[in-house]
PDB file of N, CA and C in Angstrom:
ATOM      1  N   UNK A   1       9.251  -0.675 -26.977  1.00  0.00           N
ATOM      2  CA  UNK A   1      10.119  -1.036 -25.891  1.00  0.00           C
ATOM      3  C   UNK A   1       9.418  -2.070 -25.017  1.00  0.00           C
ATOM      4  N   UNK A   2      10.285  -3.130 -25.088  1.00  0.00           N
ATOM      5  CA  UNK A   2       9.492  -3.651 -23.459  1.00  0.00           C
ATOM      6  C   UNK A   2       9.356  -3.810 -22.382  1.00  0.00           C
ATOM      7  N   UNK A   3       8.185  -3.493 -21.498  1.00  0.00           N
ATOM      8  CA  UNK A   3       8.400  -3.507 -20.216  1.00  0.00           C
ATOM      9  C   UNK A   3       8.645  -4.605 -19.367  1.00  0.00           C
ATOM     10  N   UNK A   4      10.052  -4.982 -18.830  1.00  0.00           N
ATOM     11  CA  UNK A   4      10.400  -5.512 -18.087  1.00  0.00           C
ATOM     12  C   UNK A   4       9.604  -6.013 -16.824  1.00  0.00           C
ATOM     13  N   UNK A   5       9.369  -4.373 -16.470  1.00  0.00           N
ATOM     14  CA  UNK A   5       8.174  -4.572 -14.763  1.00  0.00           C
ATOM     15  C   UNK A   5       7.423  -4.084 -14.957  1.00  0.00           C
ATOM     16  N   UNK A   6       6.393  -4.800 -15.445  1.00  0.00           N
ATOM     17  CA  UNK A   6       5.018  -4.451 -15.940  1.00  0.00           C
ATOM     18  C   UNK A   6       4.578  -3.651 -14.084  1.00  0.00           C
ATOM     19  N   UNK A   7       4.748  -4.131 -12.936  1.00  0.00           N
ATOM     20  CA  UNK A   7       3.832  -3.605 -11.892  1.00  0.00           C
ATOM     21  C   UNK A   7       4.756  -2.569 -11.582  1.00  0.00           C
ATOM     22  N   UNK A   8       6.027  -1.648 -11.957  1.00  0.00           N
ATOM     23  CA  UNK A   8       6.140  -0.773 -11.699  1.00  0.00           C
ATOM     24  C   UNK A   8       5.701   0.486 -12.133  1.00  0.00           C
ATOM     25  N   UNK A   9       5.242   0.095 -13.345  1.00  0.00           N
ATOM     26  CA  UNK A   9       4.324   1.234 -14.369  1.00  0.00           C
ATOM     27  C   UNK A   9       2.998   1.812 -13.476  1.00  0.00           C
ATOM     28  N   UNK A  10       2.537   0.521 -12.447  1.00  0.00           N
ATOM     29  CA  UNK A  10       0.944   0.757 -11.685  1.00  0.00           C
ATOM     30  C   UNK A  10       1.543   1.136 -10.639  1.00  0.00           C
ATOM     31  N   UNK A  11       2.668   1.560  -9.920  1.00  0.00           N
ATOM     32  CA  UNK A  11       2.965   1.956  -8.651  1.00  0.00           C
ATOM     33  C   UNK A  11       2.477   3.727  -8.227  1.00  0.00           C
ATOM     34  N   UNK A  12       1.901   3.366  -7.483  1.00  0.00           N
ATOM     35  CA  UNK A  12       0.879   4.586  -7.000  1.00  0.00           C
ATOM     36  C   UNK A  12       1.331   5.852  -5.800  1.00  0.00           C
ATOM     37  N   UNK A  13       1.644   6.890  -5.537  1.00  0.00           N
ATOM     38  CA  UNK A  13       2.348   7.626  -5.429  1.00  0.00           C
ATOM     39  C   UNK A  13       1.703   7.753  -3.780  1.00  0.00           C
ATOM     40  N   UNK A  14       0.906   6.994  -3.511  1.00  0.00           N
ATOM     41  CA  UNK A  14       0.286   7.784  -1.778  1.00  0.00           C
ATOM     42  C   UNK A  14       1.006   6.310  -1.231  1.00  0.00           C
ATOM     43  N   UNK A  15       0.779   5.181  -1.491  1.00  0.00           N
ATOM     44  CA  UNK A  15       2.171   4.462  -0.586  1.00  0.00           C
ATOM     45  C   UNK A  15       3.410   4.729  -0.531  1.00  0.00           C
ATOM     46  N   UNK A  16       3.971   5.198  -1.880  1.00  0.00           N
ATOM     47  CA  UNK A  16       5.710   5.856  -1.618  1.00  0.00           C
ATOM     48  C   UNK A  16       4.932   6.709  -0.974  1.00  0.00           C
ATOM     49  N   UNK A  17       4.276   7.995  -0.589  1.00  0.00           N
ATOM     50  CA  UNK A  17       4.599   8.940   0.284  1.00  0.00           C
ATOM     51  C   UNK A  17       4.366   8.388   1.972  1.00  0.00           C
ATOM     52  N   UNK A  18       3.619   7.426   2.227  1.00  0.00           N
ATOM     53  CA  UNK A  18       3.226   7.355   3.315  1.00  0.00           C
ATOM     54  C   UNK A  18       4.620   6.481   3.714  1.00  0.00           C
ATOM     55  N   UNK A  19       4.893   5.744   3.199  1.00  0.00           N
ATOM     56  CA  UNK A  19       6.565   5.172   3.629  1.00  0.00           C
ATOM     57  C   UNK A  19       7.426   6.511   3.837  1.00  0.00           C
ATOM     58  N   UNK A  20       7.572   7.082   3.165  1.00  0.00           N
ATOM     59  CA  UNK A  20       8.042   8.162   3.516  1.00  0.00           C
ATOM     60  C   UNK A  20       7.699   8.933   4.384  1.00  0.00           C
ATOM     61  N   UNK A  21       6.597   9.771   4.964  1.00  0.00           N
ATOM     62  CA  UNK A  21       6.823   9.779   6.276  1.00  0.00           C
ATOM     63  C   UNK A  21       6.358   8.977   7.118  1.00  0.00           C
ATOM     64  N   UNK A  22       5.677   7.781   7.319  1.00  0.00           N
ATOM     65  CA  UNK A  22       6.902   6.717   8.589  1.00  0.00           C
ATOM     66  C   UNK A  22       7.884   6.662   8.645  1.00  0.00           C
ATOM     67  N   UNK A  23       8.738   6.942   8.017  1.00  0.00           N
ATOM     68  CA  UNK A  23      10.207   6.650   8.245  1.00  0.00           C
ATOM     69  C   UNK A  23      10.404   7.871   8.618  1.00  0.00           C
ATOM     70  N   UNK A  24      10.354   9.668   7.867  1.00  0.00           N
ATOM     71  CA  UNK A  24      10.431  11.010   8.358  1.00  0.00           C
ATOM     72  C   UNK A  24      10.236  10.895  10.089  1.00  0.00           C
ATOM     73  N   UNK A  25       9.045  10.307  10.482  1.00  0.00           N
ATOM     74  CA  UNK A  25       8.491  10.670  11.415  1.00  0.00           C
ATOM     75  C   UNK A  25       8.907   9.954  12.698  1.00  0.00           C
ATOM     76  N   UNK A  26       9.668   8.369  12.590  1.00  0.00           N
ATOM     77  CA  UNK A  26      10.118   7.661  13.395  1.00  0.00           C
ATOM     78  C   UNK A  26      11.293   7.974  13.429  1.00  0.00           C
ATOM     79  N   UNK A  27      12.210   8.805  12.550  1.00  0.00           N
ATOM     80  CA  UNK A  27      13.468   8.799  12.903  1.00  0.00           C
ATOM     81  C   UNK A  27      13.636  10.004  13.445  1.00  0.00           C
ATOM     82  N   UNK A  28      12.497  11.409  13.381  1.00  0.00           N
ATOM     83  CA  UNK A  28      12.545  12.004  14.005  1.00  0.00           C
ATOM     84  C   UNK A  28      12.241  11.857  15.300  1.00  0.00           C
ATOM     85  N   UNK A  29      11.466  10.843  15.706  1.00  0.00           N
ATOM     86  CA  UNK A  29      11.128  10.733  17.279  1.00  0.00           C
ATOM     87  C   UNK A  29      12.203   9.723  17.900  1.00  0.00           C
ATOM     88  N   UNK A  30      12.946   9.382  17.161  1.00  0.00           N
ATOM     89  CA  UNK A  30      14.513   8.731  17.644  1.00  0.00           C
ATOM     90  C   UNK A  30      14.773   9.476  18.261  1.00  0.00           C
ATOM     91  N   UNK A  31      15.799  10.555  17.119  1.00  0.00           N
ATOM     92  CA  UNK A  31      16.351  11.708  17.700  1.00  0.00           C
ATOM     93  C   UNK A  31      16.020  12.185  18.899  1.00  0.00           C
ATOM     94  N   UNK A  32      14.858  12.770  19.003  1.00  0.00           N
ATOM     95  CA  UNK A  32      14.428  13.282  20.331  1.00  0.00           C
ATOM     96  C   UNK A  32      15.020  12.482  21.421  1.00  0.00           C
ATOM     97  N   UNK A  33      14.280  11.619  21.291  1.00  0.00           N
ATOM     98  CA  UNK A  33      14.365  10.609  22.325  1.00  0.00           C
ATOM     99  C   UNK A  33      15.981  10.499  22.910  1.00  0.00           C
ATOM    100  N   UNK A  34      16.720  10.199  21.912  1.00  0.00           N
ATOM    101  CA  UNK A  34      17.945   9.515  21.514  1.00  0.00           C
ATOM    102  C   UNK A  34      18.580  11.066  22.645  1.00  0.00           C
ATOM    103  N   UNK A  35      18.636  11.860  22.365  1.00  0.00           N
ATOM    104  CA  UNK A  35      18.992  13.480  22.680  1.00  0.00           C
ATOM    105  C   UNK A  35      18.818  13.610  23.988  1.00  0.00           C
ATOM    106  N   UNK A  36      17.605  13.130  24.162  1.00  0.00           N
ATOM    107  CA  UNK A  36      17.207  13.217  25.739  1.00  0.00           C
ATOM    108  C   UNK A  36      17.723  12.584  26.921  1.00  0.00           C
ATOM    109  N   UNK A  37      17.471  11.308  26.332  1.00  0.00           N
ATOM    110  CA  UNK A  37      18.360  10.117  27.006  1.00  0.00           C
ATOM    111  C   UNK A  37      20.010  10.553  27.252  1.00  0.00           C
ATOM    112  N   UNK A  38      20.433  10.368  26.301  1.00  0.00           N
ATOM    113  CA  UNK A  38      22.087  10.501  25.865  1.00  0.00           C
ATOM    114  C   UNK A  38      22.466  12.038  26.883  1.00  0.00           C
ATOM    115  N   UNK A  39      21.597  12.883  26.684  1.00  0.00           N
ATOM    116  CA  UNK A  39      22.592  13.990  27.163  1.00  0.00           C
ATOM    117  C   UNK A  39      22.020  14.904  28.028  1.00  0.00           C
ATOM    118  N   UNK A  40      20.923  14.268  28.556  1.00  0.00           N
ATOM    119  CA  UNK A  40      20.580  14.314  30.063  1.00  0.00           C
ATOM    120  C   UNK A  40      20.689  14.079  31.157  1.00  0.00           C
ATOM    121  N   UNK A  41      20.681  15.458  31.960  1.00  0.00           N
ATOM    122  CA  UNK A  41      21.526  14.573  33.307  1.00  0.00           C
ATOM    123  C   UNK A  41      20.318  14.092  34.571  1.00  0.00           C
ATOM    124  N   UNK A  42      20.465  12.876  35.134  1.00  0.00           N
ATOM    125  CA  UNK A  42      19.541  12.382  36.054  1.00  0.00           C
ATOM    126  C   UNK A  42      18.505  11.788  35.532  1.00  0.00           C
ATOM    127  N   UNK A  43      17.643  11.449  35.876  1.00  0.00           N
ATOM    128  CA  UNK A  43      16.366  10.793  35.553  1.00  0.00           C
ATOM    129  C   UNK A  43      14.988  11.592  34.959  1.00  0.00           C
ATOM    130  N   UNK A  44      15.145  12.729  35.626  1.00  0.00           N
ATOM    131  CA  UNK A  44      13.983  13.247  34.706  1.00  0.00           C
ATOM    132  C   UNK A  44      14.051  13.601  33.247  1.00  0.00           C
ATOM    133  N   UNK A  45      15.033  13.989  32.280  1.00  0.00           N
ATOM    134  CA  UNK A  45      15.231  13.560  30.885  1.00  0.00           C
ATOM    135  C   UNK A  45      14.689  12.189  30.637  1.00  0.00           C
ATOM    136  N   UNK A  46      15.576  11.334  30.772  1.00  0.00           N
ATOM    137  CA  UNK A  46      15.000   9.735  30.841  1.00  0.00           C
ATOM    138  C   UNK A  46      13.439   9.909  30.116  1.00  0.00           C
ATOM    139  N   UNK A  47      12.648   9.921  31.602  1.00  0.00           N
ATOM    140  CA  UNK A  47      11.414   9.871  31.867  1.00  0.00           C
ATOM    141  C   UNK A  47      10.651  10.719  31.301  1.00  0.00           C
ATOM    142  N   UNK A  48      10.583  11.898  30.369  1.00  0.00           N
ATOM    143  CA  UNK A  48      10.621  12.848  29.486  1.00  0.00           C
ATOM    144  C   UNK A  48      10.343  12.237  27.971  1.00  0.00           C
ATOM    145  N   UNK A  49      11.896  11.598  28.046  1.00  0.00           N
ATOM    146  CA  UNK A  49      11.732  10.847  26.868  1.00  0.00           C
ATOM    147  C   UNK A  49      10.602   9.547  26.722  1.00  0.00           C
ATOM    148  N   UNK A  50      10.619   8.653  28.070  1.00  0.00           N
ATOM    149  CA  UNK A  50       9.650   7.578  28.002  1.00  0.00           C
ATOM    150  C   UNK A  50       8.491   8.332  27.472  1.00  0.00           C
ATOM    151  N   UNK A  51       7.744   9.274  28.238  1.00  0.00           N
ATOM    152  CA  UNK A  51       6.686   9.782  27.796  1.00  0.00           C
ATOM    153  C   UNK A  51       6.204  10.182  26.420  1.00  0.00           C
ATOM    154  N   UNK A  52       7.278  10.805  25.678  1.00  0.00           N
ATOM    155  CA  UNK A  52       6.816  11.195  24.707  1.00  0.00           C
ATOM    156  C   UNK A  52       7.172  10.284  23.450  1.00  0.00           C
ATOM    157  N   UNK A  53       7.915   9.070  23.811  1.00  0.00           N
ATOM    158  CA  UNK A  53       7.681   7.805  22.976  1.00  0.00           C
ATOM    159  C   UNK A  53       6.413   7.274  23.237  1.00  0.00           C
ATOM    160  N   UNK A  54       6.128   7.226  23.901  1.00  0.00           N
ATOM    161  CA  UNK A  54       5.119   6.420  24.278  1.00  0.00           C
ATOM    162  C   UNK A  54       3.918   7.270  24.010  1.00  0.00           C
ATOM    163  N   UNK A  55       3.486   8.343  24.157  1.00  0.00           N
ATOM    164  CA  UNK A  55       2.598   9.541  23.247  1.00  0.00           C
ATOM    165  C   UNK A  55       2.706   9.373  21.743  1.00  0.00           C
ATOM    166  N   UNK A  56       3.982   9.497  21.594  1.00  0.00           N
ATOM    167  CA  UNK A  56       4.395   9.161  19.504  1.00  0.00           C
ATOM    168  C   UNK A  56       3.760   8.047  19.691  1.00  0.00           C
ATOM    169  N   UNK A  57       3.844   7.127  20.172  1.00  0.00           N
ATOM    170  CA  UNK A  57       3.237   5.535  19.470  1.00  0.00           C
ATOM    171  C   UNK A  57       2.082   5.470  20.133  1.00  0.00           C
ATOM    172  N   UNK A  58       1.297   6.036  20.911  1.00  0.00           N
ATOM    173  CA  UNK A  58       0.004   6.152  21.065  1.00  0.00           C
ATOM    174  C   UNK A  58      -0.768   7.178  19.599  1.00  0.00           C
ATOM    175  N   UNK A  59      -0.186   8.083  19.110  1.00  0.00           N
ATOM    176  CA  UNK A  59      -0.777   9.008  18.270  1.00  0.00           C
ATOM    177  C   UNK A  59      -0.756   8.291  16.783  1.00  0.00           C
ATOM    178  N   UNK A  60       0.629   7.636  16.843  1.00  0.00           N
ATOM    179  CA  UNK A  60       0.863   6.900  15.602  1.00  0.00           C
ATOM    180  C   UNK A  60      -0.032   5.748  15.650  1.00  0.00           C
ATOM    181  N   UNK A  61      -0.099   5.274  16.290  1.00  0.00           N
ATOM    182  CA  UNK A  61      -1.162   4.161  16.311  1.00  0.00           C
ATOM    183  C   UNK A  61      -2.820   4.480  16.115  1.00  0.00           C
ATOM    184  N   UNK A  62      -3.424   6.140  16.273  1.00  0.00           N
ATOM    185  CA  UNK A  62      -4.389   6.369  16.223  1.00  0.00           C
ATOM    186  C   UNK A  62      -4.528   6.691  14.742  1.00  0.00           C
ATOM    187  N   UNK A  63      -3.839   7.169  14.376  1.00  0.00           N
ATOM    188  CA  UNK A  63      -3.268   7.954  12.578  1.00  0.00           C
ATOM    189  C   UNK A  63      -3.850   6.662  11.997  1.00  0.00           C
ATOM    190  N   UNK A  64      -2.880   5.730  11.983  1.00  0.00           N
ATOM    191  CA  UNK A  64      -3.403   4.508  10.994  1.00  0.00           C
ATOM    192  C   UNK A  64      -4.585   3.610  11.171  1.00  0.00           C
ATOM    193  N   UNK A  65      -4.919   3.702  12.792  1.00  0.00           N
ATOM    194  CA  UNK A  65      -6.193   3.336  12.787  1.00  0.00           C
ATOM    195  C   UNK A  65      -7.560   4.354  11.953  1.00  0.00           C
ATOM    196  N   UNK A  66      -7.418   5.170  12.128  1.00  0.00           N
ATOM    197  CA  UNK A  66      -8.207   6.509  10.968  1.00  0.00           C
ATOM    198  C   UNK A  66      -7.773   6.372  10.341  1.00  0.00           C
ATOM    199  N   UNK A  67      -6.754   5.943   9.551  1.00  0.00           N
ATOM    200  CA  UNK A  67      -6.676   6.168   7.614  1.00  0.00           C
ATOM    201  C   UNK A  67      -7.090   4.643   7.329  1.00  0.00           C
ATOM    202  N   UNK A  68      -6.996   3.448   7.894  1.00  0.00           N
ATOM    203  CA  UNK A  68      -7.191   2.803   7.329  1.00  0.00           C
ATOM    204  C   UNK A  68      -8.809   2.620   7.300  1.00  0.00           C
ATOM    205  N   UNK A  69      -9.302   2.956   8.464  1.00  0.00           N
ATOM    206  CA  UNK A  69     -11.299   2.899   8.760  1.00  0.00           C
ATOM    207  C   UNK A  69     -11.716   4.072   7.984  1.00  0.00           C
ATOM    208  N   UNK A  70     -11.118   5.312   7.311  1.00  0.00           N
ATOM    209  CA  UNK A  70     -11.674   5.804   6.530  1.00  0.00           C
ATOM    210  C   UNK A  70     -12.024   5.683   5.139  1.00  0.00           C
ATOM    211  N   UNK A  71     -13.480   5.733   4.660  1.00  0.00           N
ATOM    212  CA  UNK A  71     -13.733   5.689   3.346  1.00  0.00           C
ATOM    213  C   UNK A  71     -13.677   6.890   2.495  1.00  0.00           C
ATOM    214  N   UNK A  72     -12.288   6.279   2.127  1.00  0.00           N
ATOM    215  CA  UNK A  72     -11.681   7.320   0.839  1.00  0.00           C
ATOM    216  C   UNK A  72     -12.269   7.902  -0.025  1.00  0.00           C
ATOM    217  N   UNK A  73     -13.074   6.895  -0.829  1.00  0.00           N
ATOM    218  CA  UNK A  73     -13.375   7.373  -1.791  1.00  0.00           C
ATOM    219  C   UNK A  73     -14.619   8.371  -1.566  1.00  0.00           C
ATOM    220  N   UNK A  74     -15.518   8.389  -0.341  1.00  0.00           N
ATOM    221  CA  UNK A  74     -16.880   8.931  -0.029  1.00  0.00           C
ATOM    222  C   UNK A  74     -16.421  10.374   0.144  1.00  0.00           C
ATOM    223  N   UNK A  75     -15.106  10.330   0.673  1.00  0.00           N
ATOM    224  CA  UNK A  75     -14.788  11.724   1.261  1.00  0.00           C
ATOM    225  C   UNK A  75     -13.739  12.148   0.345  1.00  0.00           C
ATOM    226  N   UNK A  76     -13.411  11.730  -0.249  1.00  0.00           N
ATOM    227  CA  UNK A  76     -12.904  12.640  -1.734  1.00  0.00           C
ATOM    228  C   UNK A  76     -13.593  13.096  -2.805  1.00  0.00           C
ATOM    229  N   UNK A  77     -14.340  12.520  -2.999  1.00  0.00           N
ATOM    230  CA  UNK A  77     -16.132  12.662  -3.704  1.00  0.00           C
ATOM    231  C   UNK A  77     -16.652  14.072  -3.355  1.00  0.00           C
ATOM    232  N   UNK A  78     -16.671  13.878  -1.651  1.00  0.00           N
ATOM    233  CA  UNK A  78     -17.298  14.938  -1.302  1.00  0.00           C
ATOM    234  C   UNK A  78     -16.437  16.544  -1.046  1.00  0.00           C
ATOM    235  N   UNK A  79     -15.080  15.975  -1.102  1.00  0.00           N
ATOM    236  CA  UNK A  79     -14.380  17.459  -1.160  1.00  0.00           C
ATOM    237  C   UNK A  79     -14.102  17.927  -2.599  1.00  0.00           C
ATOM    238  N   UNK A  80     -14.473  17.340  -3.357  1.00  0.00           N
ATOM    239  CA  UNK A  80     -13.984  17.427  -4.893  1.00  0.00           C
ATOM    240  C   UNK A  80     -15.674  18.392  -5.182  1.00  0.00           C
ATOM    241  N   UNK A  81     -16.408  17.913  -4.357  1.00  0.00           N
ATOM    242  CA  UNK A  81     -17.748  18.102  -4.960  1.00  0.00           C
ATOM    243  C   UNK A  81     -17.986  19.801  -4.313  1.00  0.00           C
ATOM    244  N   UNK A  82     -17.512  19.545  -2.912  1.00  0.00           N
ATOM    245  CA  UNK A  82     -17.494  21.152  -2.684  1.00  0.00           C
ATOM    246  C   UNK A  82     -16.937  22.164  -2.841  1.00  0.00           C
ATOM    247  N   UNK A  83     -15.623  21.531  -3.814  1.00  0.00           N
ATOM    248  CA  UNK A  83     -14.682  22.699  -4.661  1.00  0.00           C
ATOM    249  C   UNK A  83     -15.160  23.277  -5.856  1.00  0.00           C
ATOM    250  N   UNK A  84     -16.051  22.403  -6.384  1.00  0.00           N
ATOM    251  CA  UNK A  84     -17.142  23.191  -7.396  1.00  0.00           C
ATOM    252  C   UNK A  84     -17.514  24.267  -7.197  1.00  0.00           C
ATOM    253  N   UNK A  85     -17.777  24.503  -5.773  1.00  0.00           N
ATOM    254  CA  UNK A  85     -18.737  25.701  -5.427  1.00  0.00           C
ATOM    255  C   UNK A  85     -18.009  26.678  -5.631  1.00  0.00           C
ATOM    256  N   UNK A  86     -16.650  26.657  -5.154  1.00  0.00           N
ATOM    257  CA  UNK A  86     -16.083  27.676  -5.403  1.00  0.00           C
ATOM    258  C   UNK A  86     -15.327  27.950  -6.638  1.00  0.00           C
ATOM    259  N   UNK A  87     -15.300  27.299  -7.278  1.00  0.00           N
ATOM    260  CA  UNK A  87     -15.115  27.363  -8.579  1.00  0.00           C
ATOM    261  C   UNK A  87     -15.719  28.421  -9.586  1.00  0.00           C
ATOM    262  N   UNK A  88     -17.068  28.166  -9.073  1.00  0.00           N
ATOM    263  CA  UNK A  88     -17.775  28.953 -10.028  1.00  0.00           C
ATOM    264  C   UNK A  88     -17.616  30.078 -10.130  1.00  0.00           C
ATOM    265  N   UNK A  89     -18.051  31.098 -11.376  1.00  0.00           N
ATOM    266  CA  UNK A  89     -18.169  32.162 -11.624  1.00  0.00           C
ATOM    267  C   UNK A  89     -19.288  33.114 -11.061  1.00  0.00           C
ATOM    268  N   UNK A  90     -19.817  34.071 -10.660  1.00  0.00           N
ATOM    269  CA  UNK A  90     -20.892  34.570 -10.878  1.00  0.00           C
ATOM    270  C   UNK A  90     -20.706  35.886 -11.972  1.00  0.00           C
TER     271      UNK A  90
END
């Protein structure tokens, strides 16, 4: 058979998941938001909501700063290496 899309054969399963939740995770902090705003009465909802957008995109912004400065491979190495231990038999 031939493959048409040769680079869909190499498509790697931790970017589809991480698209997936950014998107899980921003449309859940819509909602909130969206909820708060919309069907709150006065200003302190509002201001409720500012806050905890603005917390989501402070936290979200820390997330990807740590996954991307972390070295993957050192620390998968090393949790792979300490599952041995328990692995074993005595």
């Amino acid at each position: 058979m031939i493959n048409l899309i040769p680079q869909l054969s190499e498509i790697s399963i931790l970017p589809i998941l991480f698209i997936f939740i950014f998107c899980f995770y921003w449309i859940y902090s819509f909602f909130i938001v969206y909820h708060l705003v919309r069907f709150g009465i006065g200003t302190k909802p509002k201001f409720i909501a500012f806050i905890f957008m603005m917390g989501s995109l402070l936290l979200f912004t820390a997330f990807v700063y740590a996954a991307v400065s972390t070295n993957w491979e050192d620390l998968l190495s090393r949790v792979f290496d300490a599952s041995s231990i328990f692995l074993q038999s005595y």
